[in-house]
C-alpha atoms as a PDB file:
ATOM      1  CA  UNK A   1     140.510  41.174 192.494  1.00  0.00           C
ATOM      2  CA  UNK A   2     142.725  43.524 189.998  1.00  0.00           C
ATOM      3  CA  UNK A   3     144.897  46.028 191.634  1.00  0.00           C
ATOM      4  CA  UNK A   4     144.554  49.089 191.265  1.00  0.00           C
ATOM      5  CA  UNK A   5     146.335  52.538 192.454  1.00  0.00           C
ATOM      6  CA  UNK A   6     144.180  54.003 195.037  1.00  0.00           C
ATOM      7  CA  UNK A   7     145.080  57.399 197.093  1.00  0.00           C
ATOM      8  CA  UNK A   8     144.929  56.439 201.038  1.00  0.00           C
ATOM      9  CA  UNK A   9     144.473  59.214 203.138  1.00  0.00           C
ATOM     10  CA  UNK A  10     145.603  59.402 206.892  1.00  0.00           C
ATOM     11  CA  UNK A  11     146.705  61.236 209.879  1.00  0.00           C
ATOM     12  CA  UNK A  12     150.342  61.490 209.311  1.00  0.00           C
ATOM     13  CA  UNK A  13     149.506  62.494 205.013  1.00  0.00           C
ATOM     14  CA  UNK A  14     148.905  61.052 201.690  1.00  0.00           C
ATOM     15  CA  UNK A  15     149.647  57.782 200.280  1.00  0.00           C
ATOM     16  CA  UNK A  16     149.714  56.426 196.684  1.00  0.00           C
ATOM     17  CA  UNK A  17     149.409  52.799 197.004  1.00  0.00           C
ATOM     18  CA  UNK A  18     148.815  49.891 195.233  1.00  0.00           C
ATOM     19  CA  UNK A  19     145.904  47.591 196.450  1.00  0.00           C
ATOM     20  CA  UNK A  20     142.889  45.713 195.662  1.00  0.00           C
ATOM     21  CA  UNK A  21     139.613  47.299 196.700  1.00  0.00           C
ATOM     22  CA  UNK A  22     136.631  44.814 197.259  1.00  0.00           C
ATOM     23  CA  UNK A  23     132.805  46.830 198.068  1.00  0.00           C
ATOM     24  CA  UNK A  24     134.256  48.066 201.735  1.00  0.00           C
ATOM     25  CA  UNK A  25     137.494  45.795 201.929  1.00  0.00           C
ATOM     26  CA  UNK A  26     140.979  47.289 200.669  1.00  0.00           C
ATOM     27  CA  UNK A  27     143.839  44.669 200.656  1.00  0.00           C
ATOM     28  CA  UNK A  28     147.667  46.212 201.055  1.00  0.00           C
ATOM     29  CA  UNK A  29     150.521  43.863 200.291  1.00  0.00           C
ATOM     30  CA  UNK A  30     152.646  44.058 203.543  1.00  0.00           C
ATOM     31  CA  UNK A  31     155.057  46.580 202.307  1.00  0.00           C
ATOM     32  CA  UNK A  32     152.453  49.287 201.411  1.00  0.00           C
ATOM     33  CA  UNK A  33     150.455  48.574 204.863  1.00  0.00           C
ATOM     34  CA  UNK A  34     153.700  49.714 206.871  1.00  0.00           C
ATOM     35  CA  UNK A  35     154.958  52.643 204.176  1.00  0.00           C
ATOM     36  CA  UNK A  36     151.155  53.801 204.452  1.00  0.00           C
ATOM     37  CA  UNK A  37     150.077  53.804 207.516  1.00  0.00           C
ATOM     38  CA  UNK A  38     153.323  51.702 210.239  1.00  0.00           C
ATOM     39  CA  UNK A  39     151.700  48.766 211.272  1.00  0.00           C
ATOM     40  CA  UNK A  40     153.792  45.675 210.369  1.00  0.00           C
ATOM     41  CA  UNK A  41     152.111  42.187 210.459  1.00  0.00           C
ATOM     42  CA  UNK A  42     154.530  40.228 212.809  1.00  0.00           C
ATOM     43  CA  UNK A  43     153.938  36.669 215.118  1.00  0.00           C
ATOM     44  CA  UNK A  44     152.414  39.088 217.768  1.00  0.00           C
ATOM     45  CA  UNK A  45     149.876  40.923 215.402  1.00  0.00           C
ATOM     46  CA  UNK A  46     150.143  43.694 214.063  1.00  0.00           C
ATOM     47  CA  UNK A  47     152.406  46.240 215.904  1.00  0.00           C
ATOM     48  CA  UNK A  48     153.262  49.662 215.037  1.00  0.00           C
ATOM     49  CA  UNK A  49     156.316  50.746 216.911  1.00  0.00           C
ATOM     50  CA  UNK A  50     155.848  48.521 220.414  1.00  0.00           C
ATOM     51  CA  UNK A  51     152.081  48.763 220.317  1.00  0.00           C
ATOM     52  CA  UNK A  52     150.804  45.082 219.168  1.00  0.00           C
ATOM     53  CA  UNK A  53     147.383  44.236 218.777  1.00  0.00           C
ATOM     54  CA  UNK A  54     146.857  40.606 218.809  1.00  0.00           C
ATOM     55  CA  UNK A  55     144.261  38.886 215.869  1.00  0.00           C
ATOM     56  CA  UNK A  56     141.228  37.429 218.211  1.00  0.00           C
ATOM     57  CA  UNK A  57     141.022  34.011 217.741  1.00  0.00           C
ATOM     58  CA  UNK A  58     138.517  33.413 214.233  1.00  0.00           C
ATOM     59  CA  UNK A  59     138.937  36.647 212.770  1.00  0.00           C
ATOM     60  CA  UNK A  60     142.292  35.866 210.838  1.00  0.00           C
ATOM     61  CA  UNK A  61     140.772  35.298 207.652  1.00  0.00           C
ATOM     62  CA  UNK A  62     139.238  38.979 208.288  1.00  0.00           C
ATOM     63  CA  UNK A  63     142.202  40.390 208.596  1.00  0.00           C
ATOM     64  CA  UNK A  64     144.593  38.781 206.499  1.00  0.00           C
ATOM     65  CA  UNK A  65     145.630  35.946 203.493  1.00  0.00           C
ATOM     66  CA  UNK A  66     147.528  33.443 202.578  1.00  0.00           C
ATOM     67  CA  UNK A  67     149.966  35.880 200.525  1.00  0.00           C
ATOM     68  CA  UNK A  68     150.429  37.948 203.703  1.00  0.00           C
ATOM     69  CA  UNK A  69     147.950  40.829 202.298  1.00  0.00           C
ATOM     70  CA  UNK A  70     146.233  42.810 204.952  1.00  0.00           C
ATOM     71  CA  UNK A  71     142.534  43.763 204.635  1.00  0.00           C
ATOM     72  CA  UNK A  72     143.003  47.677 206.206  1.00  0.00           C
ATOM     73  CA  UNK A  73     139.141  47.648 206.620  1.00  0.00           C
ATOM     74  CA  UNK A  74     139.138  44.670 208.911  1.00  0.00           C
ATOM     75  CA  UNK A  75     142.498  46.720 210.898  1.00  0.00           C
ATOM     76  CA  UNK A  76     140.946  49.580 211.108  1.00  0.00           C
ATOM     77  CA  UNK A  77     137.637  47.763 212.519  1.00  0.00           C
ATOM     78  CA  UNK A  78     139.836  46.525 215.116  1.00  0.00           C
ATOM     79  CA  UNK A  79     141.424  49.997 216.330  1.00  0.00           C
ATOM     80  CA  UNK A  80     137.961  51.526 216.433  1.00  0.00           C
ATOM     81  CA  UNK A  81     138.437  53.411 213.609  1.00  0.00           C
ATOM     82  CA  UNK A  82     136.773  53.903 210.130  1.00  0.00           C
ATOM     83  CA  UNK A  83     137.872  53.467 206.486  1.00  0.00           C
ATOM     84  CA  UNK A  84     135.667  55.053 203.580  1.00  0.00           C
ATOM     85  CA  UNK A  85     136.128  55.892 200.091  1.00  0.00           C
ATOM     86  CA  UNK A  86     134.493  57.383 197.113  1.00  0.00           C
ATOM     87  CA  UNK A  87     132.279  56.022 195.211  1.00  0.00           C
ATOM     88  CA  UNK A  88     135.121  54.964 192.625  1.00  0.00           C
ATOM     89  CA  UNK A  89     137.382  53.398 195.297  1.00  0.00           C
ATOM     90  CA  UNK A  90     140.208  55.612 193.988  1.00  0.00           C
ATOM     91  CA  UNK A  91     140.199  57.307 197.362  1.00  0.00           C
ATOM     92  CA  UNK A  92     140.370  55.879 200.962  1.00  0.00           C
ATOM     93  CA  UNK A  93     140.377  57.802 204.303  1.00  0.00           C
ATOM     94  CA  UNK A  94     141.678  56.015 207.420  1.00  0.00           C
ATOM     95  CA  UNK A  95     140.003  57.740 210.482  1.00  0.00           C
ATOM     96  CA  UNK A  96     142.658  58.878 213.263  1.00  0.00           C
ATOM     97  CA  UNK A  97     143.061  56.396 216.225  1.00  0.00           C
ATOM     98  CA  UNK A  98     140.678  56.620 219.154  1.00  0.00           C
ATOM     99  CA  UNK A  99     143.637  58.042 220.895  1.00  0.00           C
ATOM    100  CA  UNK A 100     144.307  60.806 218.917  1.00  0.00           C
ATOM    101  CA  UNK A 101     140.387  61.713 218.369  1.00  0.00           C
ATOM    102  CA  UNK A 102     140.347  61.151 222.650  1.00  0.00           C
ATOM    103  CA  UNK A 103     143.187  63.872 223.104  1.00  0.00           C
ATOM    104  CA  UNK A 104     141.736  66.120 220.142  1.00  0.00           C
ATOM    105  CA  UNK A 105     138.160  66.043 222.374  1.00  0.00           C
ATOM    106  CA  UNK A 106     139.670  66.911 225.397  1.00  0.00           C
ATOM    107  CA  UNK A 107     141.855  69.648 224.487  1.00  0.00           C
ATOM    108  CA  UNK A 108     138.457  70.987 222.386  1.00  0.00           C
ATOM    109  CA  UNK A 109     140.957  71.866 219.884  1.00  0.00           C
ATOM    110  CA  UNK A 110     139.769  71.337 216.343  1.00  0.00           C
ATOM    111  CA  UNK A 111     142.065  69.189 214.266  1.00  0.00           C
ATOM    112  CA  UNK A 112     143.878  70.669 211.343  1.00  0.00           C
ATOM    113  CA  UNK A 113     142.719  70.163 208.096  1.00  0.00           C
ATOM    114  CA  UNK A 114     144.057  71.799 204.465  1.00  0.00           C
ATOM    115  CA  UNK A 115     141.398  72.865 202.202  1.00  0.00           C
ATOM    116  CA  UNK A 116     141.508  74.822 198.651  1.00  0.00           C
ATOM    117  CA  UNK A 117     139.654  77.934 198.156  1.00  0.00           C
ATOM    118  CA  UNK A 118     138.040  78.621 194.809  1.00  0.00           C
ATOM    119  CA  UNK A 119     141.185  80.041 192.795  1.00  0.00           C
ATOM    120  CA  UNK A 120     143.025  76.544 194.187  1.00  0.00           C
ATOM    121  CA  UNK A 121     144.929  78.661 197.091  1.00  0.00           C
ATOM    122  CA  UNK A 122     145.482  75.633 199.762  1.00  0.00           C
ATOM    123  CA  UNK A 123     144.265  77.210 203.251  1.00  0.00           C
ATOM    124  CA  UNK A 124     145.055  75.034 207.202  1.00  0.00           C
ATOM    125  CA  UNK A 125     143.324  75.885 210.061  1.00  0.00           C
ATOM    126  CA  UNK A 126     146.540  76.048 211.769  1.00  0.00           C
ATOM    127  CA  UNK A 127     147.300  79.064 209.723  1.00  0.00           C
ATOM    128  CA  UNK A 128     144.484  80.709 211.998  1.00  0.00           C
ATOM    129  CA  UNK A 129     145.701  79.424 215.221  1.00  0.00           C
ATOM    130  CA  UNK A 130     144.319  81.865 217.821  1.00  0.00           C
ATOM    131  CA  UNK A 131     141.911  83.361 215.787  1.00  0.00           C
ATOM    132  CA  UNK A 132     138.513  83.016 215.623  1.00  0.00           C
ATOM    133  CA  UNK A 133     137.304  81.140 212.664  1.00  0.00           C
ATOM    134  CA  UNK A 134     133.818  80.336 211.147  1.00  0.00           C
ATOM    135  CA  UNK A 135     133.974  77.514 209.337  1.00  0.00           C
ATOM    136  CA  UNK A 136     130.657  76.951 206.526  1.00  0.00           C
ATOM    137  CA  UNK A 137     130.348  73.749 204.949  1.00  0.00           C
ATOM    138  CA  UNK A 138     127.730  72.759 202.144  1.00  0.00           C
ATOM    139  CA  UNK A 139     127.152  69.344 200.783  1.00  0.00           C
ATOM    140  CA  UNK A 140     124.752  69.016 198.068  1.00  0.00           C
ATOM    141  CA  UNK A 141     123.333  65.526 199.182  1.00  0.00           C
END
């Protein structure tokens, strides 16, 4: 696998990182895994501050290499949470934790999100805080 620069996208922003994308897999060397999204491979798993989530027994090999890569797909399978990308693998989204999505549902408040308009004017729903919005989406598949 060649590495290449991808754009990961997640909760706390935008990431340029180096990595190597396999069909659904993308491998971070250790320092880009904790610059890009805080979890730190240590002899307790992989913790992010003092949460640790231990690697079940089998699934090492999943999760990480020799070279102390991590495969953020096989993370993010673990937390619950989804990783996509386009269709070039120049782009990868990392879905928010099941704890922020659970807090996000209960509060029925609608996470933010920036957007462009058509002149390239950058628009966040917390810019309408209060106000009610109606939000249209299209997709043309």
């Amino acid at each position: 696998m060649a590495r290449i620069d991808v754009t990961l996208l997640t909760e706390d922003g935008v990431c340029p990182v180096a990595a190597e994308a396999s069909g659904d897999d993308l491998w971070l060397a250790p320092a880009d895994l904790e610059h890009a999204t805080g979890w730190k491979l240590t002899a307790d798993g992989y913790c992010r501050g003092s949460l640790c989530i231990p690697i079940p027994p089998g699934r090492e090999s999943e999760l990480t290499r020799a070279d102390g890569g991590t495969n953020l797909a096989g993370l993010a399978r673990l937390r619950g949470q989804a990783l996509v990308h386009d269709d070039s693998s120049e782009v990868w989204a990392l879905d928010a934790s099941t704890t922020a999505r659970s807090s996000v549902r209960s509060s029925l408040e609608a996470p933010d999100f920036t957007l462009p308009d058509l002149d390239g004017k950058l628009h966040s729903l917390h810019q309408h805080r209060g106000r009610k919005v109606l939000i249209a989406s299209w997709a043309s598949w």
